[in-house]
PDB file of N, CA and C in Angstrom:
ATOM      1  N   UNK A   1     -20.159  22.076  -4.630  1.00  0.00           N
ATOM      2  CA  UNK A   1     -19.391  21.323  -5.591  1.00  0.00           C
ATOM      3  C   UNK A   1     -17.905  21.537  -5.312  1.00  0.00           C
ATOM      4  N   UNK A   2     -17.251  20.318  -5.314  1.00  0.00           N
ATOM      5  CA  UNK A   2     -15.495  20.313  -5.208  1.00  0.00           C
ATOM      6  C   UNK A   2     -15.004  20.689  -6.499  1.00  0.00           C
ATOM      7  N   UNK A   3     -13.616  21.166  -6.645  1.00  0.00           N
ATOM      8  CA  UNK A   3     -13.081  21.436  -7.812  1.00  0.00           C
ATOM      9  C   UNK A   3     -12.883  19.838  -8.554  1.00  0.00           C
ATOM     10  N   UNK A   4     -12.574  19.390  -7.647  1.00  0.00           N
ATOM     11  CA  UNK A   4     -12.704  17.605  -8.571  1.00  0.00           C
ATOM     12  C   UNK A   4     -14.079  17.441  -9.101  1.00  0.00           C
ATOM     13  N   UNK A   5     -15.273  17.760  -8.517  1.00  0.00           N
ATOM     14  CA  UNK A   5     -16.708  17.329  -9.225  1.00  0.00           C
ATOM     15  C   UNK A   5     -16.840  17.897 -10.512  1.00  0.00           C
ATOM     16  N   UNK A   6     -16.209  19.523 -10.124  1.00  0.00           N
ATOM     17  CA  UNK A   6     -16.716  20.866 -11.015  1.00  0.00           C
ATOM     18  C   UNK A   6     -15.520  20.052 -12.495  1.00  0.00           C
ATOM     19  N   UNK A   7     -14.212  19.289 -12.499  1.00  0.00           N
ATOM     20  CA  UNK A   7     -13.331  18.897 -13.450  1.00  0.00           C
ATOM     21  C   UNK A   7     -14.057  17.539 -13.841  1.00  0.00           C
ATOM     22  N   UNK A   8     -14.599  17.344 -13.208  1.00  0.00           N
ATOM     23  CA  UNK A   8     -15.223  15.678 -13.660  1.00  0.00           C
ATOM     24  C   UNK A   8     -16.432  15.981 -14.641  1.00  0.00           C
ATOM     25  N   UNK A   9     -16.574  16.890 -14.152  1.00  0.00           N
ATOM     26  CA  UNK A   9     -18.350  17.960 -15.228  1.00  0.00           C
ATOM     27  C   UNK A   9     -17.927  18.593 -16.248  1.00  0.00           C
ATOM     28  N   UNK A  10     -16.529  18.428 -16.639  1.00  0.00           N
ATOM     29  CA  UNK A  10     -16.156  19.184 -17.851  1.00  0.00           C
ATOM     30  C   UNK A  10     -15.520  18.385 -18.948  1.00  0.00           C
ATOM     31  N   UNK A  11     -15.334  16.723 -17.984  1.00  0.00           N
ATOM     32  CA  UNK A  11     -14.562  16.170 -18.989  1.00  0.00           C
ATOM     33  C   UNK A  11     -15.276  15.377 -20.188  1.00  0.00           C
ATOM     34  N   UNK A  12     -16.576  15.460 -20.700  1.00  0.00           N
ATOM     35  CA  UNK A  12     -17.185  15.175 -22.081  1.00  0.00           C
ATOM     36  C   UNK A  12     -17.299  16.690 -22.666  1.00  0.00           C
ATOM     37  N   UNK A  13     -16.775  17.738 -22.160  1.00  0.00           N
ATOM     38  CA  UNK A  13     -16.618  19.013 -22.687  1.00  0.00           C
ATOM     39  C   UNK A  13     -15.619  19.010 -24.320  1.00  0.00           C
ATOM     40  N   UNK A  14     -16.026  19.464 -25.216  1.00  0.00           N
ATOM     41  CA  UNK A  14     -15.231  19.422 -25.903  1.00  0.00           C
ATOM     42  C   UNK A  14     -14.315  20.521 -26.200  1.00  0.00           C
ATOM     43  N   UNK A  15     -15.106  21.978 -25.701  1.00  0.00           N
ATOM     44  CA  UNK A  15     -13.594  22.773 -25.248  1.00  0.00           C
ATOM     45  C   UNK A  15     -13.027  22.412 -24.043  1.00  0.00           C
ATOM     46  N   UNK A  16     -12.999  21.536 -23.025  1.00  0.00           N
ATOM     47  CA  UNK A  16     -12.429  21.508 -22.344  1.00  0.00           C
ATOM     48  C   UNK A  16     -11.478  20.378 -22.496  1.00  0.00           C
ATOM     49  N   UNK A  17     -11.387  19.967 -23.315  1.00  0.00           N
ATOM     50  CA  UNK A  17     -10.291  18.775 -23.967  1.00  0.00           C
ATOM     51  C   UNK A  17      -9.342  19.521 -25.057  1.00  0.00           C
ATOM     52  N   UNK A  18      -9.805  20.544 -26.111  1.00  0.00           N
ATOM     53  CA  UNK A  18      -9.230  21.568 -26.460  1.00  0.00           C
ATOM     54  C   UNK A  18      -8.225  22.377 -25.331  1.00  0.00           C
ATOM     55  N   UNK A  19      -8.909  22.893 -24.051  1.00  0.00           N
ATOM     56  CA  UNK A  19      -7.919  23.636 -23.554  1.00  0.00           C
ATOM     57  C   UNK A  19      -6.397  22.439 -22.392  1.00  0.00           C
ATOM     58  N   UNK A  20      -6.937  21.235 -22.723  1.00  0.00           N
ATOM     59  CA  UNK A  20      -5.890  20.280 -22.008  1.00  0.00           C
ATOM     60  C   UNK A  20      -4.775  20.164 -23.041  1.00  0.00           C
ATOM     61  N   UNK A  21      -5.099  19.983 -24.468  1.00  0.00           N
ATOM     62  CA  UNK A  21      -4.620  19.699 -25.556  1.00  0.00           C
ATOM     63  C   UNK A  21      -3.571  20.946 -25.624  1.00  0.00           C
ATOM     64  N   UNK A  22      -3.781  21.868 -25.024  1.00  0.00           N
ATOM     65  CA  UNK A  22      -3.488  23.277 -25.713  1.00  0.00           C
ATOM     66  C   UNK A  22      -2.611  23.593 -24.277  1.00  0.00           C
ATOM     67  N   UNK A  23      -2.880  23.011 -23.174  1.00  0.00           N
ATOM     68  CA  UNK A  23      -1.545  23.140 -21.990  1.00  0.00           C
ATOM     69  C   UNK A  23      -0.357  21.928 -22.261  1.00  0.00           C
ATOM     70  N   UNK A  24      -1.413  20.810 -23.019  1.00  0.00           N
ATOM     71  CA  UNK A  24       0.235  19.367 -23.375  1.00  0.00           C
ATOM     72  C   UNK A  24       1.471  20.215 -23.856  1.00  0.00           C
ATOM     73  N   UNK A  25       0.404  21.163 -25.357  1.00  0.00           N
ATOM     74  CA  UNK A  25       1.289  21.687 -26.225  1.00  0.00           C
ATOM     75  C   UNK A  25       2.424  22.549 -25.992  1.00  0.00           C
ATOM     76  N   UNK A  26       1.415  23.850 -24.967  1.00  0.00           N
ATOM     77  CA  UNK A  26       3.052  24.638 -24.123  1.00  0.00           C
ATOM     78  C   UNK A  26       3.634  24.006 -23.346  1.00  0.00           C
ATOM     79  N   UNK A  27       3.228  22.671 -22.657  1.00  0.00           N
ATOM     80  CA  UNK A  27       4.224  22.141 -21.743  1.00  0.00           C
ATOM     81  C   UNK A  27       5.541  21.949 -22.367  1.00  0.00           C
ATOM     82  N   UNK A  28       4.987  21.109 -23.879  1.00  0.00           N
ATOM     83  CA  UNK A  28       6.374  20.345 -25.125  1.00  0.00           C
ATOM     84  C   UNK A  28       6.736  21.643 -25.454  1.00  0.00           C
ATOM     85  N   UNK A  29       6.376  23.180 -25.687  1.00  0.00           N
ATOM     86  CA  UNK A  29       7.209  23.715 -26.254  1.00  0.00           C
ATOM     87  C   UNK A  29       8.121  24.714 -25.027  1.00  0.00           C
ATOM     88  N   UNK A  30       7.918  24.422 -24.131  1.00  0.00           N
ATOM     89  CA  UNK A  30       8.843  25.185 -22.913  1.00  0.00           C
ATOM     90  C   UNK A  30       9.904  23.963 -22.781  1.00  0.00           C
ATOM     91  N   UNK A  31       9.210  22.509 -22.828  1.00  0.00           N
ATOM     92  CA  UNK A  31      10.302  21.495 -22.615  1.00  0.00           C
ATOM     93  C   UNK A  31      11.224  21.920 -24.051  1.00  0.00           C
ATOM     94  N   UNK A  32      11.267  21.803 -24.738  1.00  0.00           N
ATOM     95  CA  UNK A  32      11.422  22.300 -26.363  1.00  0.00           C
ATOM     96  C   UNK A  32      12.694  23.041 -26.309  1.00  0.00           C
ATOM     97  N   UNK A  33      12.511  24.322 -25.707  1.00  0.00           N
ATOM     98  CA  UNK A  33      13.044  25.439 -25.493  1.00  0.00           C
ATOM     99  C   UNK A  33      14.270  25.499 -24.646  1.00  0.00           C
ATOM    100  N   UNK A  34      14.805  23.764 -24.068  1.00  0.00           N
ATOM    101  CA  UNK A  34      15.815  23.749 -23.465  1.00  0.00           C
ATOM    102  C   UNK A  34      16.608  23.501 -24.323  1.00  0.00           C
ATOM    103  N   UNK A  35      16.416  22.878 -25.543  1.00  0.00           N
ATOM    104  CA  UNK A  35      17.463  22.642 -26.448  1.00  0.00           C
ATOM    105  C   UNK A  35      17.617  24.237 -27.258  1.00  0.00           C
ATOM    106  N   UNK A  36      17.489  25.366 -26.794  1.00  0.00           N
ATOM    107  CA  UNK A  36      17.970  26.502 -27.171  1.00  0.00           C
ATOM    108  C   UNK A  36      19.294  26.978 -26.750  1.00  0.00           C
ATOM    109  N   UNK A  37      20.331  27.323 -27.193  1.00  0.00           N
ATOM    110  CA  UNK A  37      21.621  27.685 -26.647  1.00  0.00           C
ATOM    111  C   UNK A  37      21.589  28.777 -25.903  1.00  0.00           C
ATOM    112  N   UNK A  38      20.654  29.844 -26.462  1.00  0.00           N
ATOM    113  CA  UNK A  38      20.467  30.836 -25.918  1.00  0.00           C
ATOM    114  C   UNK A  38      20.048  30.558 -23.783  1.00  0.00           C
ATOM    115  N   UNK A  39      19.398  30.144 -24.067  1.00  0.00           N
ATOM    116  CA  UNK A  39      18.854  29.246 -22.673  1.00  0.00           C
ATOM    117  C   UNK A  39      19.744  28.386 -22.026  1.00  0.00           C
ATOM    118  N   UNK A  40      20.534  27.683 -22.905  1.00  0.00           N
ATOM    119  CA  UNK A  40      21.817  27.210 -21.784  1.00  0.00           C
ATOM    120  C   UNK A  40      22.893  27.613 -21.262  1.00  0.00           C
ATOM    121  N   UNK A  41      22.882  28.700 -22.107  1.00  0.00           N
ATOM    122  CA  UNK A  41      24.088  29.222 -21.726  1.00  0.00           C
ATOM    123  C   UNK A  41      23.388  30.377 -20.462  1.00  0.00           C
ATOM    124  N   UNK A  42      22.490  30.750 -20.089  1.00  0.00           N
ATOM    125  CA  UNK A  42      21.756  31.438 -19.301  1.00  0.00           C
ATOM    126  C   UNK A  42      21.290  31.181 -18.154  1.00  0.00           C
ATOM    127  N   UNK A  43      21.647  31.159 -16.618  1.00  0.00           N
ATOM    128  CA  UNK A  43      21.390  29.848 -15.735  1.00  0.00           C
ATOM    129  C   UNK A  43      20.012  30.639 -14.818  1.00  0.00           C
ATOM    130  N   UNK A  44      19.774  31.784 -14.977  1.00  0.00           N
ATOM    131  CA  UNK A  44      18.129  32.599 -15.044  1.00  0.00           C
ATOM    132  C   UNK A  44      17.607  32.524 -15.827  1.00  0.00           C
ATOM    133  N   UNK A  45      17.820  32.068 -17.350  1.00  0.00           N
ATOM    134  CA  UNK A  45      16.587  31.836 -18.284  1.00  0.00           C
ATOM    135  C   UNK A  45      16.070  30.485 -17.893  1.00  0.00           C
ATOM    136  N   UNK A  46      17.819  29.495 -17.459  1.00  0.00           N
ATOM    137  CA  UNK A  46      16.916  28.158 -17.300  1.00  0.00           C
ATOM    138  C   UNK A  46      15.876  27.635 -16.038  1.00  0.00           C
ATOM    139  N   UNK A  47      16.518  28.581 -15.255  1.00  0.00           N
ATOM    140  CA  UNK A  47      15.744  28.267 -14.084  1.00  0.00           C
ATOM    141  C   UNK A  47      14.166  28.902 -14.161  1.00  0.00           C
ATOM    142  N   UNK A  48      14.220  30.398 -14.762  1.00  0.00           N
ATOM    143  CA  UNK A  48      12.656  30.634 -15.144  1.00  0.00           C
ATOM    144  C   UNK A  48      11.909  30.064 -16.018  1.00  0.00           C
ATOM    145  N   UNK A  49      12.628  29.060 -16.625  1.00  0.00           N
ATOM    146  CA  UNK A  49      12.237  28.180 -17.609  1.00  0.00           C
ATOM    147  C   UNK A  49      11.070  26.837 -16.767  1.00  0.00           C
ATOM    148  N   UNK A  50      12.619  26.369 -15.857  1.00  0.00           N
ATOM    149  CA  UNK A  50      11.742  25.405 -15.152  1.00  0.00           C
ATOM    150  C   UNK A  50      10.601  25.602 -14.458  1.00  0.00           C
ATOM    151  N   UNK A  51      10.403  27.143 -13.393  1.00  0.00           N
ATOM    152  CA  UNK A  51       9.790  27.315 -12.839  1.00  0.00           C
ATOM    153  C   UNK A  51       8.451  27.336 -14.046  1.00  0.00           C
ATOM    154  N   UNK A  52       8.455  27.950 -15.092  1.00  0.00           N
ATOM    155  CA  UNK A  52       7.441  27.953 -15.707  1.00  0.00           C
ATOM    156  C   UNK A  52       6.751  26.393 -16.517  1.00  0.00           C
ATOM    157  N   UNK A  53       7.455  25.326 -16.436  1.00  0.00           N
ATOM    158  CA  UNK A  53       7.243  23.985 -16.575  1.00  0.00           C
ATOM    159  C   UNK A  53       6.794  23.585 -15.665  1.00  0.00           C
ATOM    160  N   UNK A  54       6.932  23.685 -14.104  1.00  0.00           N
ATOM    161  CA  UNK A  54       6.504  23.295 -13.020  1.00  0.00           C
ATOM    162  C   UNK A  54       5.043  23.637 -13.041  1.00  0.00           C
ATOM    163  N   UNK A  55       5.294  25.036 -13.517  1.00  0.00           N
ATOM    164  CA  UNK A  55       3.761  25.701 -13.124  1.00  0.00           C
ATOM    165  C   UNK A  55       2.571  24.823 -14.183  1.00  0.00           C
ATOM    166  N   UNK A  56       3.004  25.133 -14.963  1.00  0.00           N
ATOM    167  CA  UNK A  56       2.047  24.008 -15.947  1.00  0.00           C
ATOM    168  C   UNK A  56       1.923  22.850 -15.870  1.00  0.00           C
ATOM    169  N   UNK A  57       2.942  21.738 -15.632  1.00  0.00           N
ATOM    170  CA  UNK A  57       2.458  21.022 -14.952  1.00  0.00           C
ATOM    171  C   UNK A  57       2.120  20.997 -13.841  1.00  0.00           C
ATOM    172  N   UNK A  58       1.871  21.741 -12.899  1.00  0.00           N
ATOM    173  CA  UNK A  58       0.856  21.419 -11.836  1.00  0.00           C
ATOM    174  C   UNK A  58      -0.629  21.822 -12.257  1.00  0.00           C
ATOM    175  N   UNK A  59      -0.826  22.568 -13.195  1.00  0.00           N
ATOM    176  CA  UNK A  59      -2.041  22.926 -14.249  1.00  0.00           C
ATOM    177  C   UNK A  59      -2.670  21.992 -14.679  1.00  0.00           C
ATOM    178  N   UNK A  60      -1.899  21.065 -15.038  1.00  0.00           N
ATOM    179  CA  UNK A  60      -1.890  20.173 -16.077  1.00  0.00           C
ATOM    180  C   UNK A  60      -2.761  18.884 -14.675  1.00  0.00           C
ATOM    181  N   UNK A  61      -1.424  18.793 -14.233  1.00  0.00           N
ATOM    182  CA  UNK A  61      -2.121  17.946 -12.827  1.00  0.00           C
ATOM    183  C   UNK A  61      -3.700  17.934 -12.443  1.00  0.00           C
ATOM    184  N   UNK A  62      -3.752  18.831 -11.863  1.00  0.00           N
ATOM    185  CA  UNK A  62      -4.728  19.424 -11.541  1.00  0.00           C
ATOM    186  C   UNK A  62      -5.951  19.366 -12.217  1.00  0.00           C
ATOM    187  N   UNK A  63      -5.630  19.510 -13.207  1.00  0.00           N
ATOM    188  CA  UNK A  63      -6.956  19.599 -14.076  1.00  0.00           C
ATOM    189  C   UNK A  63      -7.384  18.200 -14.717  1.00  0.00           C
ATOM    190  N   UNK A  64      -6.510  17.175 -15.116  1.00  0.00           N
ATOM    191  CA  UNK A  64      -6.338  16.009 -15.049  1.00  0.00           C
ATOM    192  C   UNK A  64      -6.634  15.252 -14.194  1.00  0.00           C
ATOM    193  N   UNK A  65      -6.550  15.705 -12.853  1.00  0.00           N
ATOM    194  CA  UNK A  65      -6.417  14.701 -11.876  1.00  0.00           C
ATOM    195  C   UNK A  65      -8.146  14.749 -11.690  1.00  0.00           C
ATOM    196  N   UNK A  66      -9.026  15.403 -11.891  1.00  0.00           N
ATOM    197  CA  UNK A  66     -10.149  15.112 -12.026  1.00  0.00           C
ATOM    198  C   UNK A  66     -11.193  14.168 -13.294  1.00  0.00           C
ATOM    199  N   UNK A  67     -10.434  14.474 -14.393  1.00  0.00           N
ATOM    200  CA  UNK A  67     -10.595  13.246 -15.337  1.00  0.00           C
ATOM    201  C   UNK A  67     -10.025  11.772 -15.456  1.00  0.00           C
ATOM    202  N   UNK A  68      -8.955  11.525 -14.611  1.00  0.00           N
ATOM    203  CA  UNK A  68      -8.568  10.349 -14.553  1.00  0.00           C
ATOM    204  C   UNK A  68      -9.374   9.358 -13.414  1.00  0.00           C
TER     205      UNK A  68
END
């Protein structure tokens, strides 16, 4: 089995629509977190910021890209 078959076998899962629901959510609250001052004024918070947006969305990708 491919990781695309093994994501295609999960998508009438209903925790597994729970845990997509639940990566949208930290995606919006890291995106969120740029409108913090604390964070702009910080040019290593923002950049570990992005890196950690990247990472989730490629999570996000990924795991998606077998249900679409």
């Amino acid at each position: 089995m491919t990781f695309e078959e093994a994501i295609k076998a999960l998508e009438n899962n209903t925790e597994w629509k729970v845990i997509l629901e639940a990566l949208d959510k930290d995606r919006e609250a890291l995106i969120n977190d740029f409108h913090s001052p604390e964070i702009l004024d910080n040019s290593q918070a923002l950049a570990r910021l992005g890196g950690e947006i990247a990472s989730v969305d490629r999570i996000i990708k990924s795991f998606k890209g077998g249900t679409n």
